[in-house]
Protein backbone atom coordinates (compact mmCIF):
# COMPACT_ATOMS: atom_id res chain seq x y z
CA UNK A 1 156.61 -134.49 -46.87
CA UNK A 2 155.20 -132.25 -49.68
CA UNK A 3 156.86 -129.13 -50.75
CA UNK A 4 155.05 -126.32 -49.47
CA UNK A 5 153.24 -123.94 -52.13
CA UNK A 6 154.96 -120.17 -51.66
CA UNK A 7 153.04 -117.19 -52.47
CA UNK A 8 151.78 -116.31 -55.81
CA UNK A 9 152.50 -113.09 -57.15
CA UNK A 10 149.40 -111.92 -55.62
CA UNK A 11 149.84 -113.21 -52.41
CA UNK A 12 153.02 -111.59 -52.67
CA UNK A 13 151.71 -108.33 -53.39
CA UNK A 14 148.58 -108.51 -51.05
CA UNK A 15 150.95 -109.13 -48.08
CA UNK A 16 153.25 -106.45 -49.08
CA UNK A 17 150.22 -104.13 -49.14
CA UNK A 18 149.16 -105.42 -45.75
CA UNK A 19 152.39 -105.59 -43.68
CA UNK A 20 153.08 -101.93 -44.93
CA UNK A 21 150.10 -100.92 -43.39
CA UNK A 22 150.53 -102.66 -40.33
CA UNK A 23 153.73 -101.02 -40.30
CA UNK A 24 152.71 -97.50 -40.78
CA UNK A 25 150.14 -97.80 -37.70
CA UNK A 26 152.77 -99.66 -35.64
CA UNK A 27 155.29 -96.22 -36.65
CA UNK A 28 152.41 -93.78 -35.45
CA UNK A 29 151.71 -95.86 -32.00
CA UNK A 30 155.46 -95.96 -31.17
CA UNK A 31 155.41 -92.37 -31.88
CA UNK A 32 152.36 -91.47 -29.48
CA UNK A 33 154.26 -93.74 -26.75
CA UNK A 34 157.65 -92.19 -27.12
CA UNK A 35 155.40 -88.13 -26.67
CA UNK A 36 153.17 -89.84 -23.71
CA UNK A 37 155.90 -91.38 -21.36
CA UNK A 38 159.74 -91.27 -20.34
CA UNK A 39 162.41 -92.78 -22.52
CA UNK A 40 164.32 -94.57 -19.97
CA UNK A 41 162.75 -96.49 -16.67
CA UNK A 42 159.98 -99.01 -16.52
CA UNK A 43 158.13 -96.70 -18.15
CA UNK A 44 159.63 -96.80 -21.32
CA UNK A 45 159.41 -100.12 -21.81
CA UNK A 46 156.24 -100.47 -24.44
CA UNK A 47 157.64 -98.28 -26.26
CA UNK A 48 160.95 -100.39 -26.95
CA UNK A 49 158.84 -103.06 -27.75
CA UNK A 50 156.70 -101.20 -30.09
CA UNK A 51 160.40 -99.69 -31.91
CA UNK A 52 161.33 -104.05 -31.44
CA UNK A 53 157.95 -104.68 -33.23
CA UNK A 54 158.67 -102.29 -35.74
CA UNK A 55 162.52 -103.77 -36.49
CA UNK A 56 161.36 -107.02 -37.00
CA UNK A 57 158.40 -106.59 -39.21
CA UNK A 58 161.13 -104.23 -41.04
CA UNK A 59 163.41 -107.58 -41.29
CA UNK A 60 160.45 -109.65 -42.19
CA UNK A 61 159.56 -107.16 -45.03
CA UNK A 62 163.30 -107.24 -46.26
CA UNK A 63 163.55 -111.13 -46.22
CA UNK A 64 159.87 -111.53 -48.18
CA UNK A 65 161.66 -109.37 -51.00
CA UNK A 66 164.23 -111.61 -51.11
CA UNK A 67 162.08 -114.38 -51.45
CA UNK A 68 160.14 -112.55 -54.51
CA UNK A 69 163.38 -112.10 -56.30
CA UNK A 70 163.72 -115.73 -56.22
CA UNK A 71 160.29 -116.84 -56.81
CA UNK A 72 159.15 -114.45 -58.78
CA UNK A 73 162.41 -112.62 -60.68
CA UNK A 74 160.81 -111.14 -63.78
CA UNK A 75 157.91 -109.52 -61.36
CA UNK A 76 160.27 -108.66 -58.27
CA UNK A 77 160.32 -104.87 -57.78
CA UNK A 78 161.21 -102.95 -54.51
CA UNK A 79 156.98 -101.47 -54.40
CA UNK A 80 155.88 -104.55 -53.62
CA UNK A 81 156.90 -104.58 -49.89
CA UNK A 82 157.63 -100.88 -50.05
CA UNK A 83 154.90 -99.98 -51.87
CA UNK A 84 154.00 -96.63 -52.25
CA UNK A 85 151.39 -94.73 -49.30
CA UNK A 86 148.19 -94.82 -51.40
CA UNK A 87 149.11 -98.14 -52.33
CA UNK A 88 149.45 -99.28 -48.77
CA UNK A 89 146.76 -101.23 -46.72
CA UNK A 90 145.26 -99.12 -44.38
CA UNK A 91 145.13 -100.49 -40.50
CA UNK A 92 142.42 -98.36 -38.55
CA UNK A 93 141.96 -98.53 -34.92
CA UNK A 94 138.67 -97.86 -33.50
CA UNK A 95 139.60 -94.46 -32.34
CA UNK A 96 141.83 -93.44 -34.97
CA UNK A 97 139.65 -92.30 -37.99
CA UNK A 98 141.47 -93.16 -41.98
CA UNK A 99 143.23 -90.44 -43.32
């Protein structure tokens, strides 16, 4: 079975970009769910998901850098999946105009 290819740099950097942005909208949704209902109950439920959602796109985030440092260790730096805001990927729901 052939080795699989990894990301390039760029992909590297494009899905930093991306999942930050993803990240930042799931933070503000989890945010209008934990103001709208309880915190405990059946209720609360989406919300712990959302906070879930948010943990493990945090872990995924974490283990991509890892993988950078190895497969890219003269071009591994901490901004590529924490990049900085304006260097994030902007998600946009329909009702949510960009900031």
């Amino acid at each position: 079975m052939p080795k699989k290819p990894r990301l390039t740099l760029d992909g590297h950097l494009e899905m930093g970009r991306v999942l930050a942005g993803i990240r930042d909208e799931l933070a503000h949704r989890a945010v209008q769910l934990d103001k709208a209902y309880p915190s405990s109950g059946p209720e609360s439920i989406p919300h712990k998901k959302v906070g879930a959602a948010l943990r493990t796109l945090d872990e995924a985030r974490s283990d991509l850098e890892g993988l950078l440092s190895r497969e890219h260790p003269d071009a591994a730096e901490t901004t590529v999946y924490y990049p900085y805001p304006e260097d994030r990927s902007v998600v946009i729901a329909p009702d949510r105009p960009a900031s």
